[in-house]
N, C-alpha and C. Protein backbone atom coordinates (compact mmCIF):
# COMPACT_ATOMS: atom_id res chain seq x y z
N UNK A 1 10.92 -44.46 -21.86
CA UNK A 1 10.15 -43.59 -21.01
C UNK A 1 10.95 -43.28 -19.76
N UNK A 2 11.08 -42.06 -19.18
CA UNK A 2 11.88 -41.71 -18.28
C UNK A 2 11.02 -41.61 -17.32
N UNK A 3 10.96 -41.90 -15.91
CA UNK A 3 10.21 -41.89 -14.96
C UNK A 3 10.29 -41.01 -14.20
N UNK A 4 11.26 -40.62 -13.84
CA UNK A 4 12.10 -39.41 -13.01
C UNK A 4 11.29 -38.00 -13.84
N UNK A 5 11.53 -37.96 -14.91
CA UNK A 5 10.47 -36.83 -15.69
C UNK A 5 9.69 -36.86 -15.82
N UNK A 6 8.93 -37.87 -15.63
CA UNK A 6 7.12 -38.21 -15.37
C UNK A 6 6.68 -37.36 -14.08
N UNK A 7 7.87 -38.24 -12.91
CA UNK A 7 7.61 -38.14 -11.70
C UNK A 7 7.25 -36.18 -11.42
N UNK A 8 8.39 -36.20 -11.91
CA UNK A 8 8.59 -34.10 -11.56
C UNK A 8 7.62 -33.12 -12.46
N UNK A 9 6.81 -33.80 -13.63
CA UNK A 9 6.16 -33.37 -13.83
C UNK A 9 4.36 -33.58 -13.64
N UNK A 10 4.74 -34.73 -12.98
CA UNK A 10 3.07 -34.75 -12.03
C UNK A 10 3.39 -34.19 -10.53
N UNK A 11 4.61 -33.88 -10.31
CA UNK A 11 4.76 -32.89 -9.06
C UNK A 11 4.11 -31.52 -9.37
N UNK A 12 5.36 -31.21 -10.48
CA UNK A 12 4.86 -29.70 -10.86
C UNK A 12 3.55 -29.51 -11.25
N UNK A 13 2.55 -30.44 -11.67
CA UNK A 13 1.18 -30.23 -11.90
C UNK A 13 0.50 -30.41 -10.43
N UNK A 14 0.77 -30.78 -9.75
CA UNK A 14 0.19 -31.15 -8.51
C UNK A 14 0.26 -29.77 -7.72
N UNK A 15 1.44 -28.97 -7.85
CA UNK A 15 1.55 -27.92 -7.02
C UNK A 15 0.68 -26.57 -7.75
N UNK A 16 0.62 -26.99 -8.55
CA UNK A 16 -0.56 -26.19 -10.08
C UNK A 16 -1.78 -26.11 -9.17
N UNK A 17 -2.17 -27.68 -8.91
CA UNK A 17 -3.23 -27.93 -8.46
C UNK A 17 -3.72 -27.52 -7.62
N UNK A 18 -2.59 -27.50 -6.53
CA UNK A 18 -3.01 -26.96 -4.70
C UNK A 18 -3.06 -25.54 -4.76
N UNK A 19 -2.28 -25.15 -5.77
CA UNK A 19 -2.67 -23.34 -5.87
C UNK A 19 -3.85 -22.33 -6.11
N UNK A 20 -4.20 -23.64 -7.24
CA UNK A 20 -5.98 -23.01 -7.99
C UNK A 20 -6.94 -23.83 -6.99
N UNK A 21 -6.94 -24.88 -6.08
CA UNK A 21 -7.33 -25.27 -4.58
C UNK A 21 -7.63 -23.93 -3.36
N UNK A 22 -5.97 -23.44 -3.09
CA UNK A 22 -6.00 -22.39 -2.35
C UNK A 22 -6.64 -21.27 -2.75
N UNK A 23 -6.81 -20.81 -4.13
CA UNK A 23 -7.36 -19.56 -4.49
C UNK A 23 -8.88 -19.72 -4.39
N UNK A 24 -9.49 -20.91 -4.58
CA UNK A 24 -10.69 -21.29 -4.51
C UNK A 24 -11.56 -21.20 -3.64
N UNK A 25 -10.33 -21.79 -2.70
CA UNK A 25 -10.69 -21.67 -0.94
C UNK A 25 -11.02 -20.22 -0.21
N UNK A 26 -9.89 -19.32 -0.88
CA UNK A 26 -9.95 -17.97 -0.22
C UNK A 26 -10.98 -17.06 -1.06
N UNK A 27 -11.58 -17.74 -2.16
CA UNK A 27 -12.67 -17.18 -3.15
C UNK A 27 -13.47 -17.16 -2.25
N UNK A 28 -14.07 -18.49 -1.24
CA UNK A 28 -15.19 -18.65 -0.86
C UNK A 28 -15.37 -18.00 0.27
N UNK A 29 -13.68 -17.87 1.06
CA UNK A 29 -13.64 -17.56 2.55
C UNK A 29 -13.83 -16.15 1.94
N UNK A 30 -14.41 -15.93 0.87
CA UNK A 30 -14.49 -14.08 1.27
C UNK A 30 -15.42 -14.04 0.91
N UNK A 31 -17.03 -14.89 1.26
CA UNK A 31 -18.04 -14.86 0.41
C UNK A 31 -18.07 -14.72 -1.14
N UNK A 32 -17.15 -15.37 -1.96
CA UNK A 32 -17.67 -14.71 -3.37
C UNK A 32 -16.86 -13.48 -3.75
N UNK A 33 -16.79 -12.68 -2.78
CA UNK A 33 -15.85 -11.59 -3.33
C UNK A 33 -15.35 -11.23 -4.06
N UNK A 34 -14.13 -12.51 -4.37
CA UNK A 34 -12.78 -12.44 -4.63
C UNK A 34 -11.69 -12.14 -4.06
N UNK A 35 -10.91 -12.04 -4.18
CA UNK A 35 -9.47 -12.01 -3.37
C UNK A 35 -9.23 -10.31 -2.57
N UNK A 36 -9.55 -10.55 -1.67
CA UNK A 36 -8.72 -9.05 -0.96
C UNK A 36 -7.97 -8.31 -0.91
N UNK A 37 -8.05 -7.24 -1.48
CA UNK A 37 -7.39 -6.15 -2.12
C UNK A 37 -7.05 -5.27 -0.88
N UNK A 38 -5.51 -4.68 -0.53
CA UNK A 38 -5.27 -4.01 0.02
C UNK A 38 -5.06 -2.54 -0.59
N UNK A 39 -5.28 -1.26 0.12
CA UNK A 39 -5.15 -0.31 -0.16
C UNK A 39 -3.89 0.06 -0.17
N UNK A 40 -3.28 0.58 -1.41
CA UNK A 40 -2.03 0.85 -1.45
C UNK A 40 -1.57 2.82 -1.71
N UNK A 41 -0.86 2.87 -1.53
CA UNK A 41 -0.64 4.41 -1.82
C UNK A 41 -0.45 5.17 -0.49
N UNK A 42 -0.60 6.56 0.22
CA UNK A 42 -0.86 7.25 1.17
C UNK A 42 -2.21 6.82 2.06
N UNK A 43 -1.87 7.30 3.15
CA UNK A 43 -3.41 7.33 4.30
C UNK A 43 -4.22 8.39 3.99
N UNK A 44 -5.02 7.87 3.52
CA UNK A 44 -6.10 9.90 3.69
C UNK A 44 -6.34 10.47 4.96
N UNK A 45 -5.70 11.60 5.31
CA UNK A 45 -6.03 12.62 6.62
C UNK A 45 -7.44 13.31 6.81
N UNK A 46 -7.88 13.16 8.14
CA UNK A 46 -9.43 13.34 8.34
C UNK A 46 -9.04 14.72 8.53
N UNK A 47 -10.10 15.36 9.04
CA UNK A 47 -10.78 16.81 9.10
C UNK A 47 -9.65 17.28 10.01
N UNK A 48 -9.14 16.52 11.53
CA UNK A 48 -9.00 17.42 12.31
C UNK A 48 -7.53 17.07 11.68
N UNK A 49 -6.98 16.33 11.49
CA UNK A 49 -5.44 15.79 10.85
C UNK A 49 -5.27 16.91 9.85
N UNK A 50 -6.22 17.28 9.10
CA UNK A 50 -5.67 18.85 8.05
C UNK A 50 -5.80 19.86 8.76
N UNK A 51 -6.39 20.08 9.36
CA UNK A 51 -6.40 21.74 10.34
C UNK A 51 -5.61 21.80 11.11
N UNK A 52 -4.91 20.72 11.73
CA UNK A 52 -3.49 20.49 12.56
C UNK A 52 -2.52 20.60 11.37
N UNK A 53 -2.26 20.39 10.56
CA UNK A 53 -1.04 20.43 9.57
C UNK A 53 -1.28 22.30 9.03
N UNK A 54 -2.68 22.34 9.10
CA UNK A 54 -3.10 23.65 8.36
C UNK A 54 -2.21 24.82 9.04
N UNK A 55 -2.81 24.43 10.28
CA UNK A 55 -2.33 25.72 11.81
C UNK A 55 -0.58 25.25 11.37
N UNK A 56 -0.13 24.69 11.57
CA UNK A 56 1.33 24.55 11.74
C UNK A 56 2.00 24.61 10.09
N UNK A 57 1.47 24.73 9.00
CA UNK A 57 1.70 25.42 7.83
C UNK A 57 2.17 26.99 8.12
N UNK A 58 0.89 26.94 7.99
CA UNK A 58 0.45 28.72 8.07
C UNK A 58 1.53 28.99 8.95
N UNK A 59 2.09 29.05 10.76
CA UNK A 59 2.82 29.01 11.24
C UNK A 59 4.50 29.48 10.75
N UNK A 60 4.38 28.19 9.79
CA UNK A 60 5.83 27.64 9.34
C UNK A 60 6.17 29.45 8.35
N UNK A 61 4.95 29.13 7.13
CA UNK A 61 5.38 30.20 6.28
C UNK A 61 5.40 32.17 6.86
N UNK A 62 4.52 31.97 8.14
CA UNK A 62 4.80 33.65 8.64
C UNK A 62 6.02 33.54 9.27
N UNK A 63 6.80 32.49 9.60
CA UNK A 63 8.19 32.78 10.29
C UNK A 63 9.25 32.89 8.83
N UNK A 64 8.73 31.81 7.97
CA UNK A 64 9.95 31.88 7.09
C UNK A 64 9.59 33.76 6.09
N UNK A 65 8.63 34.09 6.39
CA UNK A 65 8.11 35.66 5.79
C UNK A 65 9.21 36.46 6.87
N UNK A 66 8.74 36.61 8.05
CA UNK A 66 9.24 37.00 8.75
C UNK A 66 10.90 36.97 8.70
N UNK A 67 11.35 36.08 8.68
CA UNK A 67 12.68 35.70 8.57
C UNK A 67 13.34 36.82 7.25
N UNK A 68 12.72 36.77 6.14
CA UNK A 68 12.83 36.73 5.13
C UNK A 68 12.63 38.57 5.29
N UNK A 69 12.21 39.13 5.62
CA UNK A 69 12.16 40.55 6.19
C UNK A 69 13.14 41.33 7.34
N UNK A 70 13.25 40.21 8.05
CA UNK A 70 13.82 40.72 8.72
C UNK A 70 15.60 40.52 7.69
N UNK A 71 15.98 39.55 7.46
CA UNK A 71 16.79 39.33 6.45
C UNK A 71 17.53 41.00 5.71
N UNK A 72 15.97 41.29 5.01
CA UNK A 72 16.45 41.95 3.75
C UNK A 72 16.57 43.55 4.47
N UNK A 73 15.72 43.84 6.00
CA UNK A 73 16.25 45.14 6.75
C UNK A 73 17.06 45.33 7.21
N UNK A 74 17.95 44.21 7.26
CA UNK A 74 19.73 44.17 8.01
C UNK A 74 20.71 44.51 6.93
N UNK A 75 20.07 43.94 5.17
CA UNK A 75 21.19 44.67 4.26
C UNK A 75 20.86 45.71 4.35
């Protein structure tokens, strides 16, 4: 019987242990929940955040029109 491999494997079960401990713990610290999920992906832009991008769209494309006219009356 090797002891040294006993030993490291009631370690490695032990750290098993404190993990499904910790998840248990943060089960409860969230009432029941379950584990807290962060939102991942983009921010969603509110009302006035699109009408500010809107105005400065619109903006963008009558200059690049513009541009684009004035452009083709110089050939």
């Amino acid at each position: 019987m090797d002891l040294s491999k006993t030993i490291q494997e009631l370690y490695t079960e032990k750290e098993r242990i404190d993990e499904v401990i910790a998840s248990l713990e943060q089960f409860l610290a969230n009432d029941g929940q379950g584990p807290l999920r962060r939102r991942r992906g983009r921010k969603s832009m509110g009302a006035d955040e699109r009408q500010v991008v809107s105005e400065r769209m619109r903006s963008y494309w009558a200059n690049r029109r513009a541009d684009k006219v004035m452009k083709a009356s110089a050939e």
